[in-house]
Protein backbone atom coordinates (compact mmCIF):
# COMPACT_ATOMS: atom_id res chain seq x y z
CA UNK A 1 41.28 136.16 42.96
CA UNK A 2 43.20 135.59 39.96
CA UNK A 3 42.19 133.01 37.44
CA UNK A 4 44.67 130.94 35.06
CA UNK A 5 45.45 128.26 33.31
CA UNK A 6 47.16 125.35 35.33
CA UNK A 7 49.18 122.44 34.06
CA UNK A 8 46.95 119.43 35.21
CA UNK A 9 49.79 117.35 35.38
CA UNK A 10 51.95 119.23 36.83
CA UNK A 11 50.31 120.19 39.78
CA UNK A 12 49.14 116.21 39.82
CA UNK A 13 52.99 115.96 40.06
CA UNK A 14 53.57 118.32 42.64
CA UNK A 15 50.65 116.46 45.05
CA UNK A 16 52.09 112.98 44.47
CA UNK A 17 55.65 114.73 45.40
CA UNK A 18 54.44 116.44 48.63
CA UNK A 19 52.70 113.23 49.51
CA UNK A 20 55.95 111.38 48.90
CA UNK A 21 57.55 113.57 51.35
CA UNK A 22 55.14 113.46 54.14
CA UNK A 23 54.71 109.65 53.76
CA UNK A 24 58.89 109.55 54.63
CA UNK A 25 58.79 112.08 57.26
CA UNK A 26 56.45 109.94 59.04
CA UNK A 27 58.81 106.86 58.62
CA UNK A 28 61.36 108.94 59.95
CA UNK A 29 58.99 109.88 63.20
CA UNK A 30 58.21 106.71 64.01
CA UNK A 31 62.00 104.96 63.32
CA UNK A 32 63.03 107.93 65.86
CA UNK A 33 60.32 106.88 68.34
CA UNK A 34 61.99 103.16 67.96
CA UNK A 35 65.05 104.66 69.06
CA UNK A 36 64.06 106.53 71.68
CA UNK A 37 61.93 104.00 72.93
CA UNK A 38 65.34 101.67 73.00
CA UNK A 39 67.38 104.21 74.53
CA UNK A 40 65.11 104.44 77.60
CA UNK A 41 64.79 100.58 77.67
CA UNK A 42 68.70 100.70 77.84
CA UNK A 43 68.93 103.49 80.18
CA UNK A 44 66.37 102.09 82.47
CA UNK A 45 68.40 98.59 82.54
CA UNK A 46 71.36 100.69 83.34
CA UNK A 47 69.95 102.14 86.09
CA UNK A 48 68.81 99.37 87.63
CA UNK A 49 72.19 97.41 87.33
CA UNK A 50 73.49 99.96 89.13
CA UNK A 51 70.80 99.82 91.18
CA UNK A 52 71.91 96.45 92.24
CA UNK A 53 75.50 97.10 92.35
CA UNK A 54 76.45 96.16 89.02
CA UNK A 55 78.69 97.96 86.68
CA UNK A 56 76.58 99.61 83.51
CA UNK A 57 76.62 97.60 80.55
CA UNK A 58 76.68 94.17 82.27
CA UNK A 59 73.11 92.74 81.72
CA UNK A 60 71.82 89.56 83.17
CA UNK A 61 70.03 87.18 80.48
């Protein structure tokens, strides 16, 4: 193994930047769980209008 000098700093930098990222890739998971989780709400009201004869799209409130 190789030994060196290392910029403190930078490397500080480079964790807080990595952290950064992962931090918004998670936010970007769970938004896309949200969505999916709305799509299949959607999709299982369509069904079940259609279910009962209605046309998709047309939801009883």
């Amino acid at each position: 193994m190789e030994r060196g000098v290392f910029d403190i700093e930078a490397i500080k930098q480079a964790a807080a930047d990595l952290i950064g990222d992962i931090e918004e890739g998670l936010v970007i998971v769970d938004e896309g769980k949200a969505t999916g989780s709305e799509m299949a709400a959607a999709k299982a009201r369509d069904m079940a209008s259609l279910d009962n004869g209605a046309e998709a799209g047309d939801y009883a409130t």
